[in-house]
Every structure is written in C-alpha cells, then in structure tokens.
PDB file of N, CA and C in Angstrom:
ATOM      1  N   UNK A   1     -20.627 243.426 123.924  1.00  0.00           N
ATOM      2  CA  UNK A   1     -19.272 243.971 123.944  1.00  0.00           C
ATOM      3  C   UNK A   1     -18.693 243.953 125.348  1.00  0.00           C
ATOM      4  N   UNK A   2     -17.329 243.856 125.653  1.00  0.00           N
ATOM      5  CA  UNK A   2     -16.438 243.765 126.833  1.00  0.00           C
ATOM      6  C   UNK A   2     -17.550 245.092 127.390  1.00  0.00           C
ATOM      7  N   UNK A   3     -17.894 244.881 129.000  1.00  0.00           N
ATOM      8  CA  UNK A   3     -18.141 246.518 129.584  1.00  0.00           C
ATOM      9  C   UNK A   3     -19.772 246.387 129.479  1.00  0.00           C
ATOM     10  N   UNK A   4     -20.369 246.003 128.562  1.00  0.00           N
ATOM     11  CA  UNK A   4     -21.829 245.853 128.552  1.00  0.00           C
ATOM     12  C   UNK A   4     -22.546 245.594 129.885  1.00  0.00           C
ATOM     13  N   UNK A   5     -23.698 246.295 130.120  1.00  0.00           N
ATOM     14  CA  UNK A   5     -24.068 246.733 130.893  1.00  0.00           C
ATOM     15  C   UNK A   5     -25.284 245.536 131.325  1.00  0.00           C
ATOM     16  N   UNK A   6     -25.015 245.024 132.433  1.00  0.00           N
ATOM     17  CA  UNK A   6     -26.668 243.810 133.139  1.00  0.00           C
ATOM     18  C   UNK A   6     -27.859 245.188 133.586  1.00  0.00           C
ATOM     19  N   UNK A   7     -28.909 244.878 133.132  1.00  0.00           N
ATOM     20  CA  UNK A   7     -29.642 245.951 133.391  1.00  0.00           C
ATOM     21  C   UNK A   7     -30.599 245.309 134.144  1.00  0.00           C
ATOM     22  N   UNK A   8     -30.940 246.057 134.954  1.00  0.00           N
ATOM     23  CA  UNK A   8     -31.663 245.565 136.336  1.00  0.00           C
ATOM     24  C   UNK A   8     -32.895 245.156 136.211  1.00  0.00           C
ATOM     25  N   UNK A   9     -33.726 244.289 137.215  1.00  0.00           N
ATOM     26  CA  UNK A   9     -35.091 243.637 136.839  1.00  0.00           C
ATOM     27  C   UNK A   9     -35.334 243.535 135.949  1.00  0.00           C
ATOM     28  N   UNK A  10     -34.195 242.878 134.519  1.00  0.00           N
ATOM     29  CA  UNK A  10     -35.123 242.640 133.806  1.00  0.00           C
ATOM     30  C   UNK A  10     -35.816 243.920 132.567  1.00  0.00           C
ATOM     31  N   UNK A  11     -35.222 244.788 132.698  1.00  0.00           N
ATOM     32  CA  UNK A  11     -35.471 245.965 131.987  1.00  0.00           C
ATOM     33  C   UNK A  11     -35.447 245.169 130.588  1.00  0.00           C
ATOM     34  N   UNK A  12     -36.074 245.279 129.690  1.00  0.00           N
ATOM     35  CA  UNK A  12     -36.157 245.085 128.530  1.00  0.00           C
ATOM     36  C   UNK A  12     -36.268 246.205 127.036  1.00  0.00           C
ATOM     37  N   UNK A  13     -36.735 247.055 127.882  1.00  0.00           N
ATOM     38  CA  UNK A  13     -36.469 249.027 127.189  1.00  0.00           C
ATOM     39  C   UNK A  13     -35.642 248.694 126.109  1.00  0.00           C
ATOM     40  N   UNK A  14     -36.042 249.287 124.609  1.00  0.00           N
ATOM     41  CA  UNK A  14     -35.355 249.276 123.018  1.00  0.00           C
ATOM     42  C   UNK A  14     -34.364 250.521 123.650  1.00  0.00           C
ATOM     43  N   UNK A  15     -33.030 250.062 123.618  1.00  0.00           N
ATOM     44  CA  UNK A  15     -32.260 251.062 123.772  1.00  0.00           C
ATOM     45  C   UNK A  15     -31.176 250.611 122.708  1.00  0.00           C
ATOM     46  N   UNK A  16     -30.021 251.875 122.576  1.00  0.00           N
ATOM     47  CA  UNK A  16     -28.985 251.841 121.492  1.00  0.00           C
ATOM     48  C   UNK A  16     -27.838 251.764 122.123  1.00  0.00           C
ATOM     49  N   UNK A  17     -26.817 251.091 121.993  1.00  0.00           N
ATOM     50  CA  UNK A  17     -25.560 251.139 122.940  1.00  0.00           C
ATOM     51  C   UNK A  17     -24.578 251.302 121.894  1.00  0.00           C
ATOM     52  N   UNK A  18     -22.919 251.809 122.829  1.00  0.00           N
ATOM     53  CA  UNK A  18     -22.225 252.185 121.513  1.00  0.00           C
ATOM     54  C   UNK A  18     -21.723 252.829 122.683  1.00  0.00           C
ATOM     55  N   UNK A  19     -20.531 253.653 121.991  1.00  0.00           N
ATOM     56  CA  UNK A  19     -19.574 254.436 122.263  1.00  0.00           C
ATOM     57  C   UNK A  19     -20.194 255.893 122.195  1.00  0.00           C
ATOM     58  N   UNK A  20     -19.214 256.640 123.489  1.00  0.00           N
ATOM     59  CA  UNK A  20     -20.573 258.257 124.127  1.00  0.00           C
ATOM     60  C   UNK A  20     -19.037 258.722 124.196  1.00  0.00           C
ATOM     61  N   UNK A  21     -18.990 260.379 123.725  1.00  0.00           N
ATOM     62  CA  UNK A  21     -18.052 261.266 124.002  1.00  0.00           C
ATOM     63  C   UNK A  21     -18.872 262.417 124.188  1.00  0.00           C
ATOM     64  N   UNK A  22     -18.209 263.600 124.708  1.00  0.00           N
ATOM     65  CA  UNK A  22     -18.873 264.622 124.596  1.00  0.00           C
ATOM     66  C   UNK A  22     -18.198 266.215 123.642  1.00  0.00           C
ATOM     67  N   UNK A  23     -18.964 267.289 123.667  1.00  0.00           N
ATOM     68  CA  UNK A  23     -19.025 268.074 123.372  1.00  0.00           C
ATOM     69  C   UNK A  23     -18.220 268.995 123.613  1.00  0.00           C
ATOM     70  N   UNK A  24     -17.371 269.790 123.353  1.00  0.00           N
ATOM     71  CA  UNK A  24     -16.590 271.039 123.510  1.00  0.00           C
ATOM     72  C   UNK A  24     -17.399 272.304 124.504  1.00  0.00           C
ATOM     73  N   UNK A  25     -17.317 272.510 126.111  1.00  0.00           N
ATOM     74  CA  UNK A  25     -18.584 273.258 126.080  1.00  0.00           C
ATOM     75  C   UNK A  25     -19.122 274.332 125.006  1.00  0.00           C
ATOM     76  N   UNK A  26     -20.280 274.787 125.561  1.00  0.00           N
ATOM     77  CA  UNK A  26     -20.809 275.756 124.910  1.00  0.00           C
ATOM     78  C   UNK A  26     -21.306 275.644 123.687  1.00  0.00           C
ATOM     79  N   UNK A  27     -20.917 273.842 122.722  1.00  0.00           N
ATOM     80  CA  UNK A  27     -21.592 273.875 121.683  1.00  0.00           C
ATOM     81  C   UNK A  27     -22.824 273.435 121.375  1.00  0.00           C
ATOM     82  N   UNK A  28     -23.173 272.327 122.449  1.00  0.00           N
ATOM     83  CA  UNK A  28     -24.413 271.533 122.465  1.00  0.00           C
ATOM     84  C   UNK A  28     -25.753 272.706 122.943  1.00  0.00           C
ATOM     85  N   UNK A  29     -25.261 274.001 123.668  1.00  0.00           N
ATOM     86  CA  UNK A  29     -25.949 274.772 123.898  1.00  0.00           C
ATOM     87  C   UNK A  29     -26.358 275.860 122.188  1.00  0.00           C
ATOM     88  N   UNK A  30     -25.099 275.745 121.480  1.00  0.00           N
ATOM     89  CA  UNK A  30     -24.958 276.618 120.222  1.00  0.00           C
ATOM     90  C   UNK A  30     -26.099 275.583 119.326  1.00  0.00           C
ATOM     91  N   UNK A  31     -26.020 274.272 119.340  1.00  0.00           N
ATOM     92  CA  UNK A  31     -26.790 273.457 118.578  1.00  0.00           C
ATOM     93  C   UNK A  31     -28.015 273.634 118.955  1.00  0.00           C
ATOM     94  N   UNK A  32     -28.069 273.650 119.836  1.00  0.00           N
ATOM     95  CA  UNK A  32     -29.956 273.441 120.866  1.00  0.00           C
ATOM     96  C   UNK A  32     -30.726 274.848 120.063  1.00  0.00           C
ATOM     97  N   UNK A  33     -30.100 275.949 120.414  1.00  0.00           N
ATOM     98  CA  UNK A  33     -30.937 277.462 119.869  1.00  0.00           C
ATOM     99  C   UNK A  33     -30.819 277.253 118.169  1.00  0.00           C
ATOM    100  N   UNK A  34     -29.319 276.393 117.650  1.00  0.00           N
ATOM    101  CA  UNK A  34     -29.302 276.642 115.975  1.00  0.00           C
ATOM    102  C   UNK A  34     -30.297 276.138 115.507  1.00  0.00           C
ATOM    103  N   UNK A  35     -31.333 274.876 116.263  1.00  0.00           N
ATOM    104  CA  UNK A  35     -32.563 273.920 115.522  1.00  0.00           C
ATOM    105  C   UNK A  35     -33.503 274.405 116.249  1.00  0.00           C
ATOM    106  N   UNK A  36     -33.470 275.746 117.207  1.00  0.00           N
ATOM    107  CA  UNK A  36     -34.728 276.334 117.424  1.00  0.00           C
ATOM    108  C   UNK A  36     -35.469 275.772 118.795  1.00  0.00           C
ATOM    109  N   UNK A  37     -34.714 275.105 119.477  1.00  0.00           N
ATOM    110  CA  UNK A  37     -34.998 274.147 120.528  1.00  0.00           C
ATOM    111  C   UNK A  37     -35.558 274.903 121.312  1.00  0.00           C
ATOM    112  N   UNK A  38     -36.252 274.736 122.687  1.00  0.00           N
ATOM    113  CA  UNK A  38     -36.326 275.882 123.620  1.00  0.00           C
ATOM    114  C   UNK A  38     -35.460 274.979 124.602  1.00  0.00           C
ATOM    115  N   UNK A  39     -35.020 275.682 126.336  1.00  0.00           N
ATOM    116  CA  UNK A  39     -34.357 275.017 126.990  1.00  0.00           C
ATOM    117  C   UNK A  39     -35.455 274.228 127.821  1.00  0.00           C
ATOM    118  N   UNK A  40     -34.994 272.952 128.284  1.00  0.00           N
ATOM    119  CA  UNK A  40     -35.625 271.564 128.528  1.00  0.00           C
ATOM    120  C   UNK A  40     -35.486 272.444 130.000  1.00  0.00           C
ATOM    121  N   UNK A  41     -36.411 273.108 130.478  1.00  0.00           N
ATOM    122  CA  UNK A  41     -36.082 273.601 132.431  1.00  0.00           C
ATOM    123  C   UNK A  41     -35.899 272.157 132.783  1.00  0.00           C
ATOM    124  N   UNK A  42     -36.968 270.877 133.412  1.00  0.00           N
ATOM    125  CA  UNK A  42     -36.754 269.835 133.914  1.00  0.00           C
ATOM    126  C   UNK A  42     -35.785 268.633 133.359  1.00  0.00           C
ATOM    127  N   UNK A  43     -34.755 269.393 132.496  1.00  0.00           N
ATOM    128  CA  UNK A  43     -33.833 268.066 131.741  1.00  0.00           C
ATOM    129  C   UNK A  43     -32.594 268.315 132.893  1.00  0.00           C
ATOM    130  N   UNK A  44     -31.909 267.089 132.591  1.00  0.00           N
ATOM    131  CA  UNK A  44     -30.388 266.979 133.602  1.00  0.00           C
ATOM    132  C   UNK A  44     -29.466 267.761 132.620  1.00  0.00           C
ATOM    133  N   UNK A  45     -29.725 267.548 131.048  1.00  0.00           N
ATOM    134  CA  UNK A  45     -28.975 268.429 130.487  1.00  0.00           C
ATOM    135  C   UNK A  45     -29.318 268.301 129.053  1.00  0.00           C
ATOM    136  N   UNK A  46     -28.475 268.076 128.151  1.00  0.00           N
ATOM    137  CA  UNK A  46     -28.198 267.936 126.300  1.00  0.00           C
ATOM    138  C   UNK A  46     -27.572 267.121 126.275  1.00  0.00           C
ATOM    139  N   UNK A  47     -28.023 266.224 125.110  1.00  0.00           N
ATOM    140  CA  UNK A  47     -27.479 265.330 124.482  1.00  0.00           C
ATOM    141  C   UNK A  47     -27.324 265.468 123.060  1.00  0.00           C
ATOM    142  N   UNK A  48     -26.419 264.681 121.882  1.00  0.00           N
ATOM    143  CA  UNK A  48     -26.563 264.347 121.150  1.00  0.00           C
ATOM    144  C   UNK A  48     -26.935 262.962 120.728  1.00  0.00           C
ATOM    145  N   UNK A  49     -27.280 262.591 119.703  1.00  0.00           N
ATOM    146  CA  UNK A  49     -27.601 260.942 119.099  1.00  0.00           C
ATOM    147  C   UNK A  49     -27.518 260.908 117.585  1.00  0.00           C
ATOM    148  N   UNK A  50     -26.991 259.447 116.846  1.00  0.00           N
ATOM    149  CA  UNK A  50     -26.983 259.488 115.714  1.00  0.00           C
ATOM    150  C   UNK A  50     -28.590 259.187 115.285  1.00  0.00           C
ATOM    151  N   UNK A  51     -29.531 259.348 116.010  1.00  0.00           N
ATOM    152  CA  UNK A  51     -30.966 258.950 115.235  1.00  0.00           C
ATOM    153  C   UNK A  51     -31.624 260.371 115.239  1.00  0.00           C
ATOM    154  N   UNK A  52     -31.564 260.773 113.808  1.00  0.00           N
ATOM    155  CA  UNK A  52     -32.048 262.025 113.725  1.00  0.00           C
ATOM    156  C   UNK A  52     -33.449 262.303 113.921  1.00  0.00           C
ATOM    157  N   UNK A  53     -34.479 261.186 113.902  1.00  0.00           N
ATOM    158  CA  UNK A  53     -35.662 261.244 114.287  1.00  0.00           C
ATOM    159  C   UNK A  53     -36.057 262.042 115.819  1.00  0.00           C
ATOM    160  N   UNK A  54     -34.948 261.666 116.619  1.00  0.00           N
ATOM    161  CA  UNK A  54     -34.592 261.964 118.095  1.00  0.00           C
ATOM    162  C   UNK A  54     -34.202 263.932 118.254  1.00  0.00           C
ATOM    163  N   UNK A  55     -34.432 264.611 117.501  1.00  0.00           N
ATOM    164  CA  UNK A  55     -33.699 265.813 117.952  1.00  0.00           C
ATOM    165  C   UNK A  55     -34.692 266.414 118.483  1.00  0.00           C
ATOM    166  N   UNK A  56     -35.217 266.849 119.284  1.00  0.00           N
ATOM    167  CA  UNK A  56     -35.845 267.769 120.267  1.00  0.00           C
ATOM    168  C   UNK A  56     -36.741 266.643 120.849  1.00  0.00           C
ATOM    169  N   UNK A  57     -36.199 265.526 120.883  1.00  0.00           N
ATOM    170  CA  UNK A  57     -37.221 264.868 121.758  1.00  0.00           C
ATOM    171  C   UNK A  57     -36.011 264.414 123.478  1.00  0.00           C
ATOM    172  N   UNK A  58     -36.048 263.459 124.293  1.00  0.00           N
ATOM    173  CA  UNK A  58     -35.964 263.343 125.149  1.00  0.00           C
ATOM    174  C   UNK A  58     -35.073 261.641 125.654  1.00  0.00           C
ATOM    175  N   UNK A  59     -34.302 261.746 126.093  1.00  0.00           N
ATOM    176  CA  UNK A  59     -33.332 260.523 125.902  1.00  0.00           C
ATOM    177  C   UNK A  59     -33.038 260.112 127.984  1.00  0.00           C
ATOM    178  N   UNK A  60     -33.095 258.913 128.217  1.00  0.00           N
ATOM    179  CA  UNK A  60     -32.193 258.259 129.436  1.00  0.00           C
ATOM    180  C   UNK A  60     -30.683 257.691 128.973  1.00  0.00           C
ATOM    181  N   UNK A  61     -29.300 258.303 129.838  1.00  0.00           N
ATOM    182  CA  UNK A  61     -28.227 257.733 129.253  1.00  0.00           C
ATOM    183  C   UNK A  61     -28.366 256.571 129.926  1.00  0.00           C
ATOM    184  N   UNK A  62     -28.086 255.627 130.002  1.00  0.00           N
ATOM    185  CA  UNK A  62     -27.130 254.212 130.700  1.00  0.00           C
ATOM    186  C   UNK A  62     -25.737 254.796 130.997  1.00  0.00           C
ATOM    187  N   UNK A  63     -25.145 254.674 132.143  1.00  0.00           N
ATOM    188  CA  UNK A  63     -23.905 255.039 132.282  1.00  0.00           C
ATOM    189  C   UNK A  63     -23.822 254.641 133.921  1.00  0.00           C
ATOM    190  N   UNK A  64     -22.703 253.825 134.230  1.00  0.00           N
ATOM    191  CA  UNK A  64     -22.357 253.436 135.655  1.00  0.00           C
ATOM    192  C   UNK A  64     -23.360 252.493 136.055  1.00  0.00           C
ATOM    193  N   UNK A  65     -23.901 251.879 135.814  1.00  0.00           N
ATOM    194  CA  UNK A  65     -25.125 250.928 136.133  1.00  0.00           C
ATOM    195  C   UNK A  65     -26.308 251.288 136.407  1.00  0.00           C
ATOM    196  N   UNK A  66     -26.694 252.641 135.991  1.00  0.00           N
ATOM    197  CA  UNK A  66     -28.138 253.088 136.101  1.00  0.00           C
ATOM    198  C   UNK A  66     -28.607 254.010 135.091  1.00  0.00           C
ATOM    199  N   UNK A  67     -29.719 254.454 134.837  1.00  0.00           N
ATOM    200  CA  UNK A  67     -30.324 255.379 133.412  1.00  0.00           C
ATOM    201  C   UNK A  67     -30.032 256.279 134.300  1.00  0.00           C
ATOM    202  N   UNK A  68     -29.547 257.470 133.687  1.00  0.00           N
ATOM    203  CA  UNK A  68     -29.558 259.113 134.184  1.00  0.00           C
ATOM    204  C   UNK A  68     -29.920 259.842 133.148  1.00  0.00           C
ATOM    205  N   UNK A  69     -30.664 260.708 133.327  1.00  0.00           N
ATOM    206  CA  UNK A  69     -31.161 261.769 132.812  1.00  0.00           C
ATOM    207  C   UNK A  69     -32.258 262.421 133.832  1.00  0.00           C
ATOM    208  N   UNK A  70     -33.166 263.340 132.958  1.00  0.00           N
ATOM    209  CA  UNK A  70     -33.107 262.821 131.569  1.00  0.00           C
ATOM    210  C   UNK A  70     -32.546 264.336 130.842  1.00  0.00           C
ATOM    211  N   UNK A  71     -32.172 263.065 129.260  1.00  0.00           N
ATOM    212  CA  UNK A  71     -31.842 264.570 128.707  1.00  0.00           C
ATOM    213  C   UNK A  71     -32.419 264.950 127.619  1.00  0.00           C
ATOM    214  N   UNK A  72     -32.416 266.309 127.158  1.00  0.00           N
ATOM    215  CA  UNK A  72     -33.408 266.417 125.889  1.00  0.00           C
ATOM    216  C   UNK A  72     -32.325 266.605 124.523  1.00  0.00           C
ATOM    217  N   UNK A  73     -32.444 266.143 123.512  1.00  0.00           N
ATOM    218  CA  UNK A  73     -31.638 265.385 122.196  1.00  0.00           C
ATOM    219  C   UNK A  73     -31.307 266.819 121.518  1.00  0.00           C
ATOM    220  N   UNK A  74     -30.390 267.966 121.977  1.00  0.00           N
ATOM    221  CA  UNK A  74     -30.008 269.307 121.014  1.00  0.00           C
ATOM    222  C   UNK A  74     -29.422 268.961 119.956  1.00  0.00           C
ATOM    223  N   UNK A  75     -28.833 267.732 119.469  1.00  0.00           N
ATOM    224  CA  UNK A  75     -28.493 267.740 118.568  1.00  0.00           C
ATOM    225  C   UNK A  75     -28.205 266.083 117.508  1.00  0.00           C
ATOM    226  N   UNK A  76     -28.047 266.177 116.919  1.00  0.00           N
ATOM    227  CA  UNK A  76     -28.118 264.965 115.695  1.00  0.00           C
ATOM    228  C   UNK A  76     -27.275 264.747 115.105  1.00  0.00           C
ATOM    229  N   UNK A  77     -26.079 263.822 114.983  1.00  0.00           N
ATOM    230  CA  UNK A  77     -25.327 263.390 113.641  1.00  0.00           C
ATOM    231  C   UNK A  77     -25.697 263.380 112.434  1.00  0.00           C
ATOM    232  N   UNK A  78     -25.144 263.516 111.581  1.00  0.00           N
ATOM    233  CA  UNK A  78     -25.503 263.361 109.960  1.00  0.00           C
ATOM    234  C   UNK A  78     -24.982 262.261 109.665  1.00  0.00           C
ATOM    235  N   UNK A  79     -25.780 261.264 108.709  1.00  0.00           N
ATOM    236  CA  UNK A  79     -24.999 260.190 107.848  1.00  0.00           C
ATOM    237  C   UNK A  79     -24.387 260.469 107.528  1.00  0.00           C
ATOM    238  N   UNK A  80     -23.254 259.325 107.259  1.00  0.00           N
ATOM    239  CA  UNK A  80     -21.953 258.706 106.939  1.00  0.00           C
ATOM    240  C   UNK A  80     -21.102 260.027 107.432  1.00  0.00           C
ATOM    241  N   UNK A  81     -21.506 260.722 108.634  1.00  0.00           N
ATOM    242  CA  UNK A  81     -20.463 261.758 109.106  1.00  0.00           C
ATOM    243  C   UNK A  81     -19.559 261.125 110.299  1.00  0.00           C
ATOM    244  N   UNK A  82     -20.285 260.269 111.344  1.00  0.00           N
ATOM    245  CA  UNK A  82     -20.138 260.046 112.429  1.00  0.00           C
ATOM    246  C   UNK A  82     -19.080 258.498 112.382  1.00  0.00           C
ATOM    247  N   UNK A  83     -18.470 258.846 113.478  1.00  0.00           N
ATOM    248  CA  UNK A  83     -17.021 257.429 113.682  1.00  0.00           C
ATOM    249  C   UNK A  83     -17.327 256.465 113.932  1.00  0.00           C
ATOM    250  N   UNK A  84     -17.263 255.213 113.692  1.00  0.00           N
ATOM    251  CA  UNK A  84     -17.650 253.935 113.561  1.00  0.00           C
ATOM    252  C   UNK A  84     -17.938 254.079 115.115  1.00  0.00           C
ATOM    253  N   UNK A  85     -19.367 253.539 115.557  1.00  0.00           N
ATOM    254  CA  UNK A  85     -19.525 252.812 116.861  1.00  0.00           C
ATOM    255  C   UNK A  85     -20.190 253.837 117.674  1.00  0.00           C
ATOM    256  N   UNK A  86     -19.638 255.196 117.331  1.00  0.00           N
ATOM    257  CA  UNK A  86     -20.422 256.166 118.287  1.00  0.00           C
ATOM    258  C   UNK A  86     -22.078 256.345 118.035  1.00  0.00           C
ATOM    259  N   UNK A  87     -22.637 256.494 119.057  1.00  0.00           N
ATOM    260  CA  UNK A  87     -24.072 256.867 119.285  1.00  0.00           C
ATOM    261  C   UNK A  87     -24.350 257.915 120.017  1.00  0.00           C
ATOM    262  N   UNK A  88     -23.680 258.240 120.465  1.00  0.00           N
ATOM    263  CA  UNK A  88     -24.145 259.656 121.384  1.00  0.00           C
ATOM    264  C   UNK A  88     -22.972 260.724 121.823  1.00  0.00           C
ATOM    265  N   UNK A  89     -23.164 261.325 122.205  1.00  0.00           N
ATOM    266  CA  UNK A  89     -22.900 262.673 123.518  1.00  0.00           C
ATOM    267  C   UNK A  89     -23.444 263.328 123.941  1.00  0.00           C
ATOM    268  N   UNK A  90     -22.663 263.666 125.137  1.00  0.00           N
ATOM    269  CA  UNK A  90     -23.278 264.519 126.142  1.00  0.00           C
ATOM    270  C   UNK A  90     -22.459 266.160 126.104  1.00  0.00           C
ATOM    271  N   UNK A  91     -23.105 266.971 127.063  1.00  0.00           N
ATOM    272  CA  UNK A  91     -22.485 268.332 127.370  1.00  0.00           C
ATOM    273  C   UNK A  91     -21.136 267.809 127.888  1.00  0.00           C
ATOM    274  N   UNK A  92     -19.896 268.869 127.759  1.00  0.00           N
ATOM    275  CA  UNK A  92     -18.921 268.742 128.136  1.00  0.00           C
ATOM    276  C   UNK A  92     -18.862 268.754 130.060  1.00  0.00           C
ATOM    277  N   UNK A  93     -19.930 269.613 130.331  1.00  0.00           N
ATOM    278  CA  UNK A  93     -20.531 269.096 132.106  1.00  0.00           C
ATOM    279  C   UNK A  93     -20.541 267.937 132.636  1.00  0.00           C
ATOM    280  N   UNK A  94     -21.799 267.633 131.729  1.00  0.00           N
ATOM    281  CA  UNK A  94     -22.005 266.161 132.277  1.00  0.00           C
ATOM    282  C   UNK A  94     -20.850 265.525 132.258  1.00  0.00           C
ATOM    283  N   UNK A  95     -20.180 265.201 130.954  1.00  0.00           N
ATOM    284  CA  UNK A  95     -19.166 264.470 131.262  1.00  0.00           C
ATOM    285  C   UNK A  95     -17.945 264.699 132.416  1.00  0.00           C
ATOM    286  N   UNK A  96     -17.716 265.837 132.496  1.00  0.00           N
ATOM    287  CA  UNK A  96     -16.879 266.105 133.753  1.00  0.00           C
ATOM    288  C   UNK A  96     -16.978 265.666 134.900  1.00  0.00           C
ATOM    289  N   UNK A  97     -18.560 266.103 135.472  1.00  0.00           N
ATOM    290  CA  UNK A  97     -19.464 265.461 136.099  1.00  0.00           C
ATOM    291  C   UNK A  97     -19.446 263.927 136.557  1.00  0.00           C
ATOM    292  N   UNK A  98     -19.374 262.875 135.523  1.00  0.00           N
ATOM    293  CA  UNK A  98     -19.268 261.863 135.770  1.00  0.00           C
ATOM    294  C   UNK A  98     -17.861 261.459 135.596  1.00  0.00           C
ATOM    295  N   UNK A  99     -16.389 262.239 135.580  1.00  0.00           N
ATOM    296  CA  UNK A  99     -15.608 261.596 135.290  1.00  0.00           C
ATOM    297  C   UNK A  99     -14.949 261.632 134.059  1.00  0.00           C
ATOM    298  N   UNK A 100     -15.461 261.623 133.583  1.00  0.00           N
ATOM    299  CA  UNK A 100     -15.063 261.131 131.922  1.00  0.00           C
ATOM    300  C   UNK A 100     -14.012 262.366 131.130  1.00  0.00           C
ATOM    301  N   UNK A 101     -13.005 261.939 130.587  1.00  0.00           N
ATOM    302  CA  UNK A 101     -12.056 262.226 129.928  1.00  0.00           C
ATOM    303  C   UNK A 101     -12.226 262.057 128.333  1.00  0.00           C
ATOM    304  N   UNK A 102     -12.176 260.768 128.622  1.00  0.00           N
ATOM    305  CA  UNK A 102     -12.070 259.999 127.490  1.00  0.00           C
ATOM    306  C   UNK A 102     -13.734 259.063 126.942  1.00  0.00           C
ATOM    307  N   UNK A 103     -13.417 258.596 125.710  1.00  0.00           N
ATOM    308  CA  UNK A 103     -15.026 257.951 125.618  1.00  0.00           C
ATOM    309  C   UNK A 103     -15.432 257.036 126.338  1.00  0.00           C
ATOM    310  N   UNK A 104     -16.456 256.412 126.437  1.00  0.00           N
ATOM    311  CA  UNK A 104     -16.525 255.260 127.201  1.00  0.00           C
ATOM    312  C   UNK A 104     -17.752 254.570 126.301  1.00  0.00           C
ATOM    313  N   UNK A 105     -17.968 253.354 127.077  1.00  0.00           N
ATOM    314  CA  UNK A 105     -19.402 252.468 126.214  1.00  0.00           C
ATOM    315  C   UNK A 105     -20.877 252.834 126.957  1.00  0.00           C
ATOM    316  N   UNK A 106     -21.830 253.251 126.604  1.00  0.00           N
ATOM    317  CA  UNK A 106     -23.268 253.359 127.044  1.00  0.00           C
ATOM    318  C   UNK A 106     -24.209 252.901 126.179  1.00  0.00           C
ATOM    319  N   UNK A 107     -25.421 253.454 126.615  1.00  0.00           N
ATOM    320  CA  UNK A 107     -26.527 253.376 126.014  1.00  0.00           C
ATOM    321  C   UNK A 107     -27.444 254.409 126.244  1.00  0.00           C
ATOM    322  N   UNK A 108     -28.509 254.544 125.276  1.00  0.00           N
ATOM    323  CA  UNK A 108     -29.620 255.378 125.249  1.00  0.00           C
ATOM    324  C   UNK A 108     -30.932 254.770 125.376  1.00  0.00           C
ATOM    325  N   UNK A 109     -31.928 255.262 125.852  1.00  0.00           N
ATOM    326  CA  UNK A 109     -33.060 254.715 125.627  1.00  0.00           C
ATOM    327  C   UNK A 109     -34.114 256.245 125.066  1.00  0.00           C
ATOM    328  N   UNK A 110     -35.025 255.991 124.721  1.00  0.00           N
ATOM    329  CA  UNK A 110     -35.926 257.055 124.003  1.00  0.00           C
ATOM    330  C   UNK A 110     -37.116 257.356 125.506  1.00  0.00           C
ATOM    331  N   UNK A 111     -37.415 258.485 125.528  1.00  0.00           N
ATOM    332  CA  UNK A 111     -38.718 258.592 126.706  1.00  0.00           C
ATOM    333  C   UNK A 111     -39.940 258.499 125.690  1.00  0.00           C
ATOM    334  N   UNK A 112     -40.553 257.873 126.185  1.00  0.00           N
ATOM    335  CA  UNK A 112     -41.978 258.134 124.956  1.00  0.00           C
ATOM    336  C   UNK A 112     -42.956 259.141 125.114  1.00  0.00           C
ATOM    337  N   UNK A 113     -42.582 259.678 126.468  1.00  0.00           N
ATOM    338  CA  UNK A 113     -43.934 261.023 126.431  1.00  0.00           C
ATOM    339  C   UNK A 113     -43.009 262.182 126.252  1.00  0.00           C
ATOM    340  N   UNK A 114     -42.187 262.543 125.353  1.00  0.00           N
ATOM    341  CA  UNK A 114     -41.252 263.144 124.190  1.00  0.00           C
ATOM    342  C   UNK A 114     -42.173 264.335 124.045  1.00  0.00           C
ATOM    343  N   UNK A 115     -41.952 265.590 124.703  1.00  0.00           N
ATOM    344  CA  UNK A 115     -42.622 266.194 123.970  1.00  0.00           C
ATOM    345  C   UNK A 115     -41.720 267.062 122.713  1.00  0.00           C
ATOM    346  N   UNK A 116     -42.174 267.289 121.593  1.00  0.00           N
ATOM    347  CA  UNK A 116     -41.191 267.900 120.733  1.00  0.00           C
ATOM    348  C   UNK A 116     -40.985 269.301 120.507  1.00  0.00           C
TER     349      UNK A 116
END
C-alpha cells in the first residue's frame, strides 16, 4: 500500500499492517481491568488488535520507521465489528505522543516471550 513501510536489515518478523487509530482516553485502561489484565509495569503502554488470540499478550507497533513499544494487547476487536482495514490501536497518549490526530497506516508484530 502507498506509505508502506522498508523495514530495516532485512527484518522478516510475521507482522500485520493496516490502518491504527486510537482510543478515547481512559478506555483502553477501562478494557485492560474489564478482561482482568494486570498493568504491564515494563510496557510503553496499551494496545488494541483485531487478533483476539493476542489479548493479554504483548505487541511492537511499526510506526515512523521503527518498532516501538512494547505494548501489552488490553484489548480485542470482535468479528465482523471492526472497519474495513483497521488492525489496531493505541492509548489516546500514545497517539498524541506521536502526533497523530487522525489514522494513519502501521503494523504490528507479536513478542513471543508473551507472557499472558
């Protein structure tokens, strides 16, 4: 897609790309305690993702030409709920944080030492 991201050395990492908005504050925090989560102390923050397998596990965004995180997955889309193309969000922070207003294109990658 226009915006797609060259990922450095060669990275080859199974990641998901797509369209990232974020959260209203205060809800991704309301989601995290509603599924019983505890808080991630060493995470950069919360995320959401449409792969529900992913909820209390641990995610790198792609965003600006490098992985940032990391973040831990408070929350999950439901099938056939979510808008064509989207894959993720973040806290309404982060996004401030980096700028963001409006959506933009990223990616996710999964951490594999995930603890759940």
């Amino acid at each position: 897609p226009a915006g797609a991201a060259v990922l450095q050395d060669g990275d080859d990492s199974a990641m998901t790309c797509g369209t990232w908005t974020y959260y209203a504050p205060g809800v991704m925090d309301t989601a995290r305690r509603n599924h019983g989560l505890s808080v991630c102390e060493d995470c950069a923050g919360m995320a959401a993702t449409v792969d529900q397998r992913l909820l209390g596990g641990r995610i790198e965004v792609w965003y600006a030409g490098e992985w940032r995180g990391v973040f831990q997955v408070a929350d999950v889309g439901q099938p056939g709920r979510n808008r064509a193309g989207l894959v993720g969000e973040v806290e309404a922070e982060t996004a401030w944080a980096w700028g963001r207003t409006a959506p933009w294109w990223g990616c996710y990658r999964e951490m594999q030492e995930t603890p759940r």
